[in-house]
N, C-alpha and C. Protein backbone atom coordinates (compact mmCIF):
# COMPACT_ATOMS: atom_id res chain seq x y z
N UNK A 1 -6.74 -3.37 23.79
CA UNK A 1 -5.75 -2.33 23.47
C UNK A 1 -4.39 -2.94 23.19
N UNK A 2 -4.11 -3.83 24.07
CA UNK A 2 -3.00 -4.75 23.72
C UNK A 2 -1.96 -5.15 22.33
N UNK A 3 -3.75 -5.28 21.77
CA UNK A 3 -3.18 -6.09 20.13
C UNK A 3 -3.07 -4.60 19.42
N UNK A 4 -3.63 -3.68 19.88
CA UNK A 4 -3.76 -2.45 18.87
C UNK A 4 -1.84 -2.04 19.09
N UNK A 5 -1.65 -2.10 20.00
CA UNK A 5 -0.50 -1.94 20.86
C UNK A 5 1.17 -2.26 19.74
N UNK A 6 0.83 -3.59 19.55
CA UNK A 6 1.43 -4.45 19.14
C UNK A 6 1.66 -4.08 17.68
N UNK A 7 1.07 -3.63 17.20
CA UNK A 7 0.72 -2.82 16.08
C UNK A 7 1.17 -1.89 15.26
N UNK A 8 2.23 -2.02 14.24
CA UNK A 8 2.83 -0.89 14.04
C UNK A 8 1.60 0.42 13.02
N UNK A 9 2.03 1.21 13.39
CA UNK A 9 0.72 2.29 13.00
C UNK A 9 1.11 3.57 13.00
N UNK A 10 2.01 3.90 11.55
CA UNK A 10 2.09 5.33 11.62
C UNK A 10 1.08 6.69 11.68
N UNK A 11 0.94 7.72 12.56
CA UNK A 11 0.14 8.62 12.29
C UNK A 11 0.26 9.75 11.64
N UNK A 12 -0.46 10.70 11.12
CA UNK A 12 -0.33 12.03 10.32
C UNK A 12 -1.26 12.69 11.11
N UNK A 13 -1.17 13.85 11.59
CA UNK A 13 -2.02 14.79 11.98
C UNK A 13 -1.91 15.85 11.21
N UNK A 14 -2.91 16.74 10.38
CA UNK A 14 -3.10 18.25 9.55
C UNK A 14 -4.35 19.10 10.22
N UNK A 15 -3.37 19.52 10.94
CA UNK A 15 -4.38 20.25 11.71
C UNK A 15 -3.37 21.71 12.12
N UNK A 16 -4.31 22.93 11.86
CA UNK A 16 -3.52 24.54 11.64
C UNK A 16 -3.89 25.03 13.29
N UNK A 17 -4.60 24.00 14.51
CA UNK A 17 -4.86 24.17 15.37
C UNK A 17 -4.13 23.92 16.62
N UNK A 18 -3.29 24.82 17.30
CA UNK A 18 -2.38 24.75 17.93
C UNK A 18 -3.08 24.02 19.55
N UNK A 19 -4.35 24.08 19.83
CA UNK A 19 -4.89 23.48 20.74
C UNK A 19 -5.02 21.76 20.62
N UNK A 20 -5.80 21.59 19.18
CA UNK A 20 -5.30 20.36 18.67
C UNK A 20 -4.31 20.04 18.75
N UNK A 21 -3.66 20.39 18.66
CA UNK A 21 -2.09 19.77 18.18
C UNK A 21 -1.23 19.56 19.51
N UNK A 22 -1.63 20.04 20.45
CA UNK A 22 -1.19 20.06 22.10
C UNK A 22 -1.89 18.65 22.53
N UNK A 23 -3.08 18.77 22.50
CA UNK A 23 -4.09 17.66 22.71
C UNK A 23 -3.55 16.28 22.03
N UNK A 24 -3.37 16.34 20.48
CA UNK A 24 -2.83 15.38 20.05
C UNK A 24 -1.57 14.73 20.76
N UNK A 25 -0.51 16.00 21.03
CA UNK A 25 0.87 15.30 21.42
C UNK A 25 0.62 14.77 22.72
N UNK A 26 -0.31 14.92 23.76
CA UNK A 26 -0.14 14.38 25.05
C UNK A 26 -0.94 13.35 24.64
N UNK A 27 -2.24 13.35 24.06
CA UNK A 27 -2.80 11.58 24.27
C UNK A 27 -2.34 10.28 23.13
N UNK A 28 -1.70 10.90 21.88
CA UNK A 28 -1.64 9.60 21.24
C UNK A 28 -0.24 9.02 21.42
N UNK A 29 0.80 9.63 21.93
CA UNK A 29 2.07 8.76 22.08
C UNK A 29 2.17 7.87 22.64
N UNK A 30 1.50 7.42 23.68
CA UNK A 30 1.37 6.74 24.61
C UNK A 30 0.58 5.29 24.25
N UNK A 31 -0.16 5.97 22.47
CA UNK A 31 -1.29 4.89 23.16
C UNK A 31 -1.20 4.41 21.52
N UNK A 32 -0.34 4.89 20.63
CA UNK A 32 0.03 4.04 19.23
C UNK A 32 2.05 3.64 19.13
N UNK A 33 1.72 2.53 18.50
CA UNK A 33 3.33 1.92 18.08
C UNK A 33 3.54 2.40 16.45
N UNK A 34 4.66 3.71 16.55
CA UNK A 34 5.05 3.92 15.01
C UNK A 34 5.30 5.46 15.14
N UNK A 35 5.13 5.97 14.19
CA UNK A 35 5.42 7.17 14.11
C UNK A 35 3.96 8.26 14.54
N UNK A 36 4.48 9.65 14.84
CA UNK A 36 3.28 9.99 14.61
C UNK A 36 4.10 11.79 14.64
N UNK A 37 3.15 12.54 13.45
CA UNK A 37 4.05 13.56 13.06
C UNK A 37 2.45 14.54 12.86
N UNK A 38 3.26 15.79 13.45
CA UNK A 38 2.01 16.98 12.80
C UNK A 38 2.20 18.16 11.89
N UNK A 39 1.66 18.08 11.12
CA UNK A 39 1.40 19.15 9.98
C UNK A 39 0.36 20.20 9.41
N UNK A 40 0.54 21.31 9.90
CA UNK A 40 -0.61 22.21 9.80
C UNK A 40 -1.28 22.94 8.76
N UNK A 41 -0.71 22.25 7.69
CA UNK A 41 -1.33 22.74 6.48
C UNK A 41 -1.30 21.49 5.61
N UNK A 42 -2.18 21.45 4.24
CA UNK A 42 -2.16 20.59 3.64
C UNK A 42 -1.57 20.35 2.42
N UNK A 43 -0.69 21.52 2.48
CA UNK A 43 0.52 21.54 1.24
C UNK A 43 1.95 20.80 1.73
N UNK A 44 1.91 21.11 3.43
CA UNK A 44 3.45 20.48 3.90
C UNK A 44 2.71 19.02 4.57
N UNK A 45 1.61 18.84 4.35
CA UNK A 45 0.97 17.42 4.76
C UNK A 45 1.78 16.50 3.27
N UNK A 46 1.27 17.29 2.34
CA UNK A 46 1.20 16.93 0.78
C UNK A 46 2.84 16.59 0.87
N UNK A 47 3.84 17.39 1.40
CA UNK A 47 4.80 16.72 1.22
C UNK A 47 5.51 15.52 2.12
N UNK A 48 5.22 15.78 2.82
CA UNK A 48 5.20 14.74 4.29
C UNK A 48 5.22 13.47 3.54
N UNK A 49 4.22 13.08 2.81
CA UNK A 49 3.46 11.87 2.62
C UNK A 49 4.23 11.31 1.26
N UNK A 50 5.15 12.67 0.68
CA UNK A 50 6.50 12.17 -0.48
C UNK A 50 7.18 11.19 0.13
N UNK A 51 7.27 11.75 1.64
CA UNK A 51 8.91 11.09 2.03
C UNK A 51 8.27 9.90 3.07
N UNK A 52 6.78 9.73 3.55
CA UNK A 52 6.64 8.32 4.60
C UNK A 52 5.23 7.67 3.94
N UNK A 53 5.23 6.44 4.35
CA UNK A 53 3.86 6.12 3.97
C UNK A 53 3.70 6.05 5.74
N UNK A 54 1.90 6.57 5.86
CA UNK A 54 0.98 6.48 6.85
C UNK A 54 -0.01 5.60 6.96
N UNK A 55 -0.19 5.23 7.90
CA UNK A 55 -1.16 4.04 8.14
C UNK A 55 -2.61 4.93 8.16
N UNK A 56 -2.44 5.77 9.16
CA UNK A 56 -3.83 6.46 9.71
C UNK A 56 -3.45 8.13 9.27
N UNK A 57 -4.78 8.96 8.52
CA UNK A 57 -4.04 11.04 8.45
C UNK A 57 -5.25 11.05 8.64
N UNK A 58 -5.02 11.69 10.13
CA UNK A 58 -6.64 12.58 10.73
C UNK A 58 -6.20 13.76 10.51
N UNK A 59 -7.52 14.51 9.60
CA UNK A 59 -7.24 16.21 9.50
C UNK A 59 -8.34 16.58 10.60
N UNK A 60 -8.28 18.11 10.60
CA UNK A 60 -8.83 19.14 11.49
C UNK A 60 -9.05 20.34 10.69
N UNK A 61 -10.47 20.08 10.97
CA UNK A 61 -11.10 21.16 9.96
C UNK A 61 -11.42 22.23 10.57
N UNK A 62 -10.96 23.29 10.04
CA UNK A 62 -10.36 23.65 8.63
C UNK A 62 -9.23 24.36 8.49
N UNK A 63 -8.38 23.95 7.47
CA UNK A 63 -7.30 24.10 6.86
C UNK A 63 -6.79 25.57 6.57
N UNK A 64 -5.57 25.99 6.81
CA UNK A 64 -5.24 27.39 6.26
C UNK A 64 -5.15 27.48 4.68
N UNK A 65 -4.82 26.58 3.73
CA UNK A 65 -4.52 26.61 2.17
C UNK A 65 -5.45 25.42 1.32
N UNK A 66 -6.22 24.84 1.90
CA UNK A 66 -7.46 24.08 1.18
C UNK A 66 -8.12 23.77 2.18
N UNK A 67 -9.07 23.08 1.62
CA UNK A 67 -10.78 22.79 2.36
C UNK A 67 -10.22 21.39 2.78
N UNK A 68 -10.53 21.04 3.64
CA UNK A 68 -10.00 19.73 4.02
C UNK A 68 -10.35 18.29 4.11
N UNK A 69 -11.99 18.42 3.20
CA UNK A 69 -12.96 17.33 3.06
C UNK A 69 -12.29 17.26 1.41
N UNK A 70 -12.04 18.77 0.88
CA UNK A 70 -11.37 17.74 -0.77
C UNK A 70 -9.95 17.21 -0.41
N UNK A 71 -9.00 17.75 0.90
CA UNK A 71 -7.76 16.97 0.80
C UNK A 71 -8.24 15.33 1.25
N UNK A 72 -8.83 15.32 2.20
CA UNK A 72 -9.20 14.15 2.57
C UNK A 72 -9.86 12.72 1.14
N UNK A 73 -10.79 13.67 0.57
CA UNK A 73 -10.98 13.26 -0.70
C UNK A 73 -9.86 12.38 -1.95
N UNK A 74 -8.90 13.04 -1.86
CA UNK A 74 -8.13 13.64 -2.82
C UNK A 74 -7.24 12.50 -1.78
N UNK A 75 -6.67 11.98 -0.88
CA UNK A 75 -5.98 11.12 -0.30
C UNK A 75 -5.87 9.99 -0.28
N UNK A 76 -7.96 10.25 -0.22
CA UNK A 76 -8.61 8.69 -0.20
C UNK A 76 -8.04 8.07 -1.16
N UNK A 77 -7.99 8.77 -2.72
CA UNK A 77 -7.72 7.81 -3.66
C UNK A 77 -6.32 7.85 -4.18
N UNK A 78 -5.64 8.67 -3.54
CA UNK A 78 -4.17 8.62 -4.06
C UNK A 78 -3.30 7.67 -3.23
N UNK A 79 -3.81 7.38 -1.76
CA UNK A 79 -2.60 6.54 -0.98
C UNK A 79 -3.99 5.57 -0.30
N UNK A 80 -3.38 4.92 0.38
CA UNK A 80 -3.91 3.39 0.44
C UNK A 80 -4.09 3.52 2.50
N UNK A 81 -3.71 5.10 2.65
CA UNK A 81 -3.98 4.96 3.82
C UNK A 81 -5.57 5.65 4.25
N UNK A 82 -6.05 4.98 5.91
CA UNK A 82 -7.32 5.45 6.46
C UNK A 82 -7.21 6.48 7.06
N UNK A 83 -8.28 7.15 6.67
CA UNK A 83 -8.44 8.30 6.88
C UNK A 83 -9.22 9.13 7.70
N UNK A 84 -9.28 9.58 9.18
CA UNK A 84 -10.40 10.70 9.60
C UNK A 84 -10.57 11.92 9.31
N UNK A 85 -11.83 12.40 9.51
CA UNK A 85 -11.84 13.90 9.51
C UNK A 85 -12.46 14.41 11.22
N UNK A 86 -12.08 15.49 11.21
CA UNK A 86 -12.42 15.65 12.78
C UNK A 86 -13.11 17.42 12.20
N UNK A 87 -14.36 17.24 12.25
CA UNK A 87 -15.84 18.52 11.81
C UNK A 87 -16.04 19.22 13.50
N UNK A 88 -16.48 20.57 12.71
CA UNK A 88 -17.10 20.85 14.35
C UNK A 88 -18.25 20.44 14.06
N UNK A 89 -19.40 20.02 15.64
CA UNK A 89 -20.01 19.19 15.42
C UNK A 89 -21.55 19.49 14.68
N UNK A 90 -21.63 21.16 14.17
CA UNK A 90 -22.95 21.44 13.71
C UNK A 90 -22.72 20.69 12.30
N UNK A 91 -21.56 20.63 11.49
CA UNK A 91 -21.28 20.46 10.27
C UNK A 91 -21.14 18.86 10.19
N UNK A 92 -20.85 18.28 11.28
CA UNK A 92 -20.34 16.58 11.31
C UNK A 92 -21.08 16.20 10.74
N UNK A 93 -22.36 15.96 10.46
CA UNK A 93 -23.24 15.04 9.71
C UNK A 93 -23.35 15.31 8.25
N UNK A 94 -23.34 16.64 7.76
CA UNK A 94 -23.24 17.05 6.39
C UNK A 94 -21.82 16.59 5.81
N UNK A 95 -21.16 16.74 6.65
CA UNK A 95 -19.57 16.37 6.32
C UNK A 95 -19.33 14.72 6.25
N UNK A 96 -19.82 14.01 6.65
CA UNK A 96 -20.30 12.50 6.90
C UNK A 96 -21.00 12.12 5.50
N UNK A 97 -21.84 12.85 5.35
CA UNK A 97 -22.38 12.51 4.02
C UNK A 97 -21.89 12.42 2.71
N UNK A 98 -21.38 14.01 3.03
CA UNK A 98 -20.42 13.71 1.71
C UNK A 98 -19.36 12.79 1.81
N UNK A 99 -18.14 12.37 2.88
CA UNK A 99 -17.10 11.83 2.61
C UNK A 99 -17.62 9.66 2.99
N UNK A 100 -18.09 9.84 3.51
CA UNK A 100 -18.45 8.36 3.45
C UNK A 100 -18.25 7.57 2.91
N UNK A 101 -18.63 7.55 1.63
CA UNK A 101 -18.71 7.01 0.43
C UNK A 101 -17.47 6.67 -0.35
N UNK A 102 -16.19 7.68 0.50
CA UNK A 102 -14.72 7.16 -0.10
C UNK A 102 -14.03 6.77 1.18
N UNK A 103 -15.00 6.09 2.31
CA UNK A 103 -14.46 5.61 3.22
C UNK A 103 -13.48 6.00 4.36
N UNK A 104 -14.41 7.53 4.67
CA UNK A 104 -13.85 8.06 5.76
C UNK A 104 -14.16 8.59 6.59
N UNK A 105 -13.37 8.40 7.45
CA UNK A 105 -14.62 8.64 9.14
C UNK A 105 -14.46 9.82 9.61
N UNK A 106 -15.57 10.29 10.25
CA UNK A 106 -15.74 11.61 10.58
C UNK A 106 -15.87 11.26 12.42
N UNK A 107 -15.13 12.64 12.92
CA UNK A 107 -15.43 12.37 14.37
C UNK A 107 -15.74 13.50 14.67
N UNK A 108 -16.64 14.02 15.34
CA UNK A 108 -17.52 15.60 15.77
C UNK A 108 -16.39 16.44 16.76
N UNK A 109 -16.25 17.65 17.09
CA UNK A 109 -15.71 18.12 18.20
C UNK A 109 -16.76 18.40 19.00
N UNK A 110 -16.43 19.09 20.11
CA UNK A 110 -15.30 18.43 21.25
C UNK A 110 -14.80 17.13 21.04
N UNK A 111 -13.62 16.77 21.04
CA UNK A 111 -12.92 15.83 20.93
C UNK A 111 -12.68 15.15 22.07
N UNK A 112 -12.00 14.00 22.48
CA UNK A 112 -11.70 13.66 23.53
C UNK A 112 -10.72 12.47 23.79
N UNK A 113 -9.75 12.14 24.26
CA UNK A 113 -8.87 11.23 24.45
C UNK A 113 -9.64 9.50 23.92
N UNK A 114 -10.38 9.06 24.27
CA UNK A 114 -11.40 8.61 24.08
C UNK A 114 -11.98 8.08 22.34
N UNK A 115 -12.34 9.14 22.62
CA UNK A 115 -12.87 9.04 20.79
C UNK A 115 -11.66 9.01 19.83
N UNK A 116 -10.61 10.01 20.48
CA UNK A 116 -9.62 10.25 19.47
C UNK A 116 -9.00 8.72 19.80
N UNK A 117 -8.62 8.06 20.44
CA UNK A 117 -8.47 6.30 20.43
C UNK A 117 -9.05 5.80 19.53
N UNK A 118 -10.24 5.83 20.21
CA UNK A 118 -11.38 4.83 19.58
C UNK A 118 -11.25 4.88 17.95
N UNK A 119 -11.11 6.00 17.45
CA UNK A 119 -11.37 6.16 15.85
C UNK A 119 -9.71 5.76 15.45
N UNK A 120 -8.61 6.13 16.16
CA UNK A 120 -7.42 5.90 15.86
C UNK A 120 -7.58 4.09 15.54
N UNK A 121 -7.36 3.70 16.55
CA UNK A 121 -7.99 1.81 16.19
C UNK A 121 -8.42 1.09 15.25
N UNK A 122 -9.77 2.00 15.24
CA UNK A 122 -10.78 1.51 14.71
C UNK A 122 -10.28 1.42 12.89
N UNK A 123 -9.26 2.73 12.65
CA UNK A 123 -8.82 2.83 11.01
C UNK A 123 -7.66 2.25 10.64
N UNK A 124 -7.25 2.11 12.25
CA UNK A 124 -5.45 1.22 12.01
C UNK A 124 -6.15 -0.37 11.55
N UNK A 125 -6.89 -1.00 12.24
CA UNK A 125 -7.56 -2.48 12.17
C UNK A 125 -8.06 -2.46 10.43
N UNK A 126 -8.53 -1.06 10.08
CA UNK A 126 -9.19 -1.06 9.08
C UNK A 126 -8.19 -1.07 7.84
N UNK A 127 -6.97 -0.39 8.12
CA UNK A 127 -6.08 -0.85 7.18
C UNK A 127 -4.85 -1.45 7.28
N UNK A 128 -5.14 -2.49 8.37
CA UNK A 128 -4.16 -3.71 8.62
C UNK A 128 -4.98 -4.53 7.54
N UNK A 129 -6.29 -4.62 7.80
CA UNK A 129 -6.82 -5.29 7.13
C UNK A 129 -6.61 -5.95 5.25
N UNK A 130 -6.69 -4.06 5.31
CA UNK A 130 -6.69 -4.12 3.62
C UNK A 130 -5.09 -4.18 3.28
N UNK A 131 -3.85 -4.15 4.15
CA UNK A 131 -2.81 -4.61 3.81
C UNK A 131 -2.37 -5.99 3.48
N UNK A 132 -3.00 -6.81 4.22
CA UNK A 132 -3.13 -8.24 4.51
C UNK A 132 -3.71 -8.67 3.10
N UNK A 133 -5.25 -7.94 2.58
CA UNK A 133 -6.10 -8.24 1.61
C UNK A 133 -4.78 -8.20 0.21
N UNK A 134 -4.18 -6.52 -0.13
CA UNK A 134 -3.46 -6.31 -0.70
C UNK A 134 -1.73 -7.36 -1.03
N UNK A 135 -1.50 -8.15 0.11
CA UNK A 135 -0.37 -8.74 0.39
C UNK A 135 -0.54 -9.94 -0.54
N UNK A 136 -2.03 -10.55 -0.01
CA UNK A 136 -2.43 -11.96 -1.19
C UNK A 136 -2.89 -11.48 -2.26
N UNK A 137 -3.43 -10.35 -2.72
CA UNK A 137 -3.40 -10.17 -4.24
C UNK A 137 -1.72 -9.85 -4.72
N UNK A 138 -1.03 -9.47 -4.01
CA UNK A 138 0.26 -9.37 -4.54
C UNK A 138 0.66 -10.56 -4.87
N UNK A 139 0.53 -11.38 -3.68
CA UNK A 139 1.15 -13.05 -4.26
C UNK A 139 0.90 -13.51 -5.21
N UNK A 140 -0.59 -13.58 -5.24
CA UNK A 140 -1.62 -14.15 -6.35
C UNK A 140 -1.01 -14.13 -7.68
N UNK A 141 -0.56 -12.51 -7.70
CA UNK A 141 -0.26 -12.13 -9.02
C UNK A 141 1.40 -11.92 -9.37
N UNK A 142 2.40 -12.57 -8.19
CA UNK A 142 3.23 -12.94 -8.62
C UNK A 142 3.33 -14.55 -9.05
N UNK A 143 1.96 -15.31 -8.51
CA UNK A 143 2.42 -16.19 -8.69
C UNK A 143 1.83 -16.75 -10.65
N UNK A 144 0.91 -16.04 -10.84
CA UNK A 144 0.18 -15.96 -11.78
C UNK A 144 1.73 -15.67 -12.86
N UNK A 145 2.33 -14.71 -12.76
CA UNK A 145 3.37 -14.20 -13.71
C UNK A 145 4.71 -14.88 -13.61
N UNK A 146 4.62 -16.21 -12.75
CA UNK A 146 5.72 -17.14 -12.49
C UNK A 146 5.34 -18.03 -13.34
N UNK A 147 3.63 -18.41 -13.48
CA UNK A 147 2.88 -19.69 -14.38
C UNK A 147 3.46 -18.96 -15.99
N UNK A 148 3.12 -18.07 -16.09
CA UNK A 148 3.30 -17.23 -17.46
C UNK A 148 4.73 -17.46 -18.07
N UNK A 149 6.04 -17.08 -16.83
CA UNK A 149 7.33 -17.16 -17.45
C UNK A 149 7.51 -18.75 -17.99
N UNK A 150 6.90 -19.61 -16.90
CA UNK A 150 7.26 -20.68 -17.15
C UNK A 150 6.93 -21.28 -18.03
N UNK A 151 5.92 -21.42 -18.56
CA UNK A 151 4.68 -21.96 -19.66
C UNK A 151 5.41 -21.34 -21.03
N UNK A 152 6.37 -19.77 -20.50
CA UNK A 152 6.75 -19.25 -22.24
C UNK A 152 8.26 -19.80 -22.38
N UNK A 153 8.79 -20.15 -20.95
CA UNK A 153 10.34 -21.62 -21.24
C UNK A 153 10.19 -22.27 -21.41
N UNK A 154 9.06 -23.30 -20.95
CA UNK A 154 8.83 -24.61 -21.98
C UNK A 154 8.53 -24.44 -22.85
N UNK A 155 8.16 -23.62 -23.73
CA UNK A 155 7.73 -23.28 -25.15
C UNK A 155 8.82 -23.27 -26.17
N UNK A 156 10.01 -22.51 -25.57
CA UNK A 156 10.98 -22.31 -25.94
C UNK A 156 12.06 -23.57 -25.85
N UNK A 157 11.84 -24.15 -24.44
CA UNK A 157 12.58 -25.52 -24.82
C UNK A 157 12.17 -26.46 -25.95
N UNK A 158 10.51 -26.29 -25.54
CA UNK A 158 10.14 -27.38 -26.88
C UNK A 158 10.61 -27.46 -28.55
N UNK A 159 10.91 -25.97 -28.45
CA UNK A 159 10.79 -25.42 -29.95
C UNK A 159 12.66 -25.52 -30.41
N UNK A 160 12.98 -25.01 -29.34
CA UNK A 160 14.82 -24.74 -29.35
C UNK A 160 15.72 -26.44 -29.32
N UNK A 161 14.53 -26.82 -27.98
CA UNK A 161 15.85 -27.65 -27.45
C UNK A 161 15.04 -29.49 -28.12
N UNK A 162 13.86 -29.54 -28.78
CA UNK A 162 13.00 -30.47 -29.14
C UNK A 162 12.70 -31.35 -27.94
N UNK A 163 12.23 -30.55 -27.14
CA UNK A 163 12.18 -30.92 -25.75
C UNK A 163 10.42 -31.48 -25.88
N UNK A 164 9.85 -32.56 -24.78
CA UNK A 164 8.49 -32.74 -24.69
C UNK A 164 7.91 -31.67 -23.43
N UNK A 165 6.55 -31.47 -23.49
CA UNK A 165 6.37 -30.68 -22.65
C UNK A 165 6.43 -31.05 -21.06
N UNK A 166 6.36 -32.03 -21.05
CA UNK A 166 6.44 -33.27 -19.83
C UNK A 166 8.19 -33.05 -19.20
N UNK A 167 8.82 -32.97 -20.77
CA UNK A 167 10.58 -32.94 -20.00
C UNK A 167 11.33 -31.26 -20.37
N UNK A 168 10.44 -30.71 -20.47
CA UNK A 168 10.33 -29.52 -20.42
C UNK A 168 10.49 -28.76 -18.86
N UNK A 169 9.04 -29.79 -18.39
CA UNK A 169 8.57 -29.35 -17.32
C UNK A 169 9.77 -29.46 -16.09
N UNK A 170 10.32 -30.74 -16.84
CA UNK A 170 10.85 -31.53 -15.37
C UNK A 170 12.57 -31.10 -15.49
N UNK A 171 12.63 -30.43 -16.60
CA UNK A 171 13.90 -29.48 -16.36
C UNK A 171 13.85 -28.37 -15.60
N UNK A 172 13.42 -27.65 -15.84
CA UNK A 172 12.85 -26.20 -15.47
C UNK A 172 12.66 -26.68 -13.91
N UNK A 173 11.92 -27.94 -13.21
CA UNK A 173 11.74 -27.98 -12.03
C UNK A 173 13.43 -28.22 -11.26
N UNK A 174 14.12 -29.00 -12.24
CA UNK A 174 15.18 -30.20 -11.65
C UNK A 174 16.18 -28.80 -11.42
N UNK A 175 16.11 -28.01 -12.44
CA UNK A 175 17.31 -26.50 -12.81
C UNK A 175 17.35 -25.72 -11.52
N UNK A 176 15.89 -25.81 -11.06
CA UNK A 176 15.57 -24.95 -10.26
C UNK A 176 15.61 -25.69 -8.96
N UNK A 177 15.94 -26.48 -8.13
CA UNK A 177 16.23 -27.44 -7.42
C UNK A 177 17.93 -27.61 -7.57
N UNK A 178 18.58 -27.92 -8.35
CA UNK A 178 19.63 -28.26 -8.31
C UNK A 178 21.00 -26.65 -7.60
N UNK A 179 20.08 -25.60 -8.32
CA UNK A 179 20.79 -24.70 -8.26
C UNK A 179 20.21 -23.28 -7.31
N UNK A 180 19.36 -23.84 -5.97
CA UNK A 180 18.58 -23.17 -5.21
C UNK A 180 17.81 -21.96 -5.38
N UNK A 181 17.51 -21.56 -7.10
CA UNK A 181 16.31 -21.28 -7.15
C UNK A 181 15.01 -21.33 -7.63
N UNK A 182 14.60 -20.16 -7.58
CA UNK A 182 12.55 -20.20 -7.90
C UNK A 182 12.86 -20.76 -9.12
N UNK A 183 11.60 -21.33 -9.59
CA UNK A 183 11.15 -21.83 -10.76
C UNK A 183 11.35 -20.60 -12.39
N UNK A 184 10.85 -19.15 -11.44
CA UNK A 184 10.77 -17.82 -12.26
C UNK A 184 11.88 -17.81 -12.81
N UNK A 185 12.85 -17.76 -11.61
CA UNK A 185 14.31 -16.83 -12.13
C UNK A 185 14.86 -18.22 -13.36
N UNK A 186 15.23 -19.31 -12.96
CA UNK A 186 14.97 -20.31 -14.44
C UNK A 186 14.44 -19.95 -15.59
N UNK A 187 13.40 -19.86 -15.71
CA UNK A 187 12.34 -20.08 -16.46
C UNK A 187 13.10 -17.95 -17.43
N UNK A 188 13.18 -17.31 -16.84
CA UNK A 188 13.71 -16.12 -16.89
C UNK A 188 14.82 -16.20 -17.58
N UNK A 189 15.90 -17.01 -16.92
CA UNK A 189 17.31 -17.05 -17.48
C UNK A 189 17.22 -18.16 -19.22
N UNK A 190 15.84 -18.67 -18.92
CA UNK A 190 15.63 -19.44 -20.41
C UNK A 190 15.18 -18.62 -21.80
N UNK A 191 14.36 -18.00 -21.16
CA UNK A 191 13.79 -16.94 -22.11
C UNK A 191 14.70 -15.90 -22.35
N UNK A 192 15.50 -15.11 -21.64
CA UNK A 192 16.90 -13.99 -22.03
C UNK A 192 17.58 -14.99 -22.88
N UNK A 193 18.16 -16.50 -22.78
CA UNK A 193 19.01 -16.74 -23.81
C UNK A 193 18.31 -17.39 -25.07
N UNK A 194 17.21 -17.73 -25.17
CA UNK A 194 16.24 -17.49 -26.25
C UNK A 194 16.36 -16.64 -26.89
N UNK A 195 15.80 -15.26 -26.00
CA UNK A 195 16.18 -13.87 -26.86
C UNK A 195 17.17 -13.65 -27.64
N UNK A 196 18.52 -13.84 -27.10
CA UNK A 196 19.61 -13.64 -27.33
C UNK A 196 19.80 -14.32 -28.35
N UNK A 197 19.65 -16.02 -28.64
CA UNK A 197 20.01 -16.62 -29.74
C UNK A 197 19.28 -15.99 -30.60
N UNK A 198 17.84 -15.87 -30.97
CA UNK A 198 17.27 -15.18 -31.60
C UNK A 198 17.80 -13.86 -32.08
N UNK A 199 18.36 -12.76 -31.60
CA UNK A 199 18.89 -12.19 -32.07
C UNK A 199 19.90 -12.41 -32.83
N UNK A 200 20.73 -13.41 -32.37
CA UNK A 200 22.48 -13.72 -32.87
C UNK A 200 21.79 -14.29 -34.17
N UNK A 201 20.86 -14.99 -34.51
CA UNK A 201 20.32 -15.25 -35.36
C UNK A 201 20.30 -14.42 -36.82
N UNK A 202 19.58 -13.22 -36.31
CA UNK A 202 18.72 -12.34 -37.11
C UNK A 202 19.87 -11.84 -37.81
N UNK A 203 20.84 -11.20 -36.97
CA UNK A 203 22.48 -11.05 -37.13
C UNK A 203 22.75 -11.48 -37.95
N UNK A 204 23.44 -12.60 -38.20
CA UNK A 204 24.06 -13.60 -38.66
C UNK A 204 23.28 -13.44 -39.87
N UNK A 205 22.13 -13.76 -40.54
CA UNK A 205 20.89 -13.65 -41.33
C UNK A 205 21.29 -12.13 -42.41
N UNK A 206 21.39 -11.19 -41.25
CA UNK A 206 21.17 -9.61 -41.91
C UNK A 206 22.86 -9.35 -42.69
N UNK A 207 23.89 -10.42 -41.98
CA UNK A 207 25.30 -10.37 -42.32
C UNK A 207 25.58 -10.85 -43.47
């Protein structure tokens, strides 16, 4: 529980159930780090989620203004957060079936301090995870679009400045070293005055 602890982990509760919602406020404060907010319909859920991003939105079925397996649906693929549904328990397995498949967990009622943990955890871990996953494709692909700027300033040195690609390279590194930064923002400030001559060019040409 410790590491779950440690953990920042905002919650959403949509639930039109004032027993729920009692239940919720006494067992999860205690036992998540972050926010945790309730909303009893899924239109002021809908706006909620304008103004915070959520780690974990357990609904409680069912909803006063939609069905709450299509909001849940409909979440899965719009925000990047995990998701429960909490079924009464004749319906839990039909309700399981359908939402599964967009990766979301169903927990039966009666509810219980307990389970409502256990599944809280279990979706925070699940999208620490995919934040972490998401963090190195971010890098990946900044670093991918740093190779790109750079590869299109030496191009431009070669062509502008009759530079080799070798002392191309070793400007762009030395520029960026000398004057404490990234390779990008260089490689960036080469290509804007590229542009620019190029234009003053066309100018000059059309004059």
């Amino acid at each position: 529980m410790s590491e779950f602890m440690d953990r920042q982990c905002n919650v959403l509760i949509v639930s039109s159930s004032e027993k729920m919602n009692n239940f919720i406020s006494k067992v999860l404060p205690g036992q998540i780090h972050g926010a945790l907010e309730i909303r009893q319909s899924a239109s002021t859920a809908r706006r909620e989620l304008l103004e915070r991003e959520y780690d974990v939105i357990m609904i409680n079925i069912p909803l006063p203004d939609e069905t709450a397996t299509d909001l849940a649906i409909d979440l899965s693929s719009s925000c990047s957060c995990a998701i429960i549904l909490v079924a009464p328990a004749d319906i839990s397995e039909d309700i399981s079936e359908r939402v599964t498949d967009y990766g979301i967990a169903v927990i039966a009622k009666p509810v219980n301090a307990k389970s409502v943990s256990r599944s809280i955890r279990l979706m925070s871990a699940i999208r620490d995870k995919y934040k972490k996953v998401e963090k190195k494709a971010q890098s990946l692909e900044d670093k991918m679009e740093e190779i790109r700027l750079v590869n299109r300033a030496k191009l431009i040195l070669i062509e502008k400045k009759g530079m080799s690609e070798d002392a191309a390279h070793r400007f762009i590194g030395k520029a960026a070293m000398d004057r404490g930064l990234t390779k990008r923002a260089v490689a960036e400030e080469i290509i804007e005055e590229g542009n620019n001559e190029e234009t003053g060019n066309r100018n000059r040409s059309a004059g």
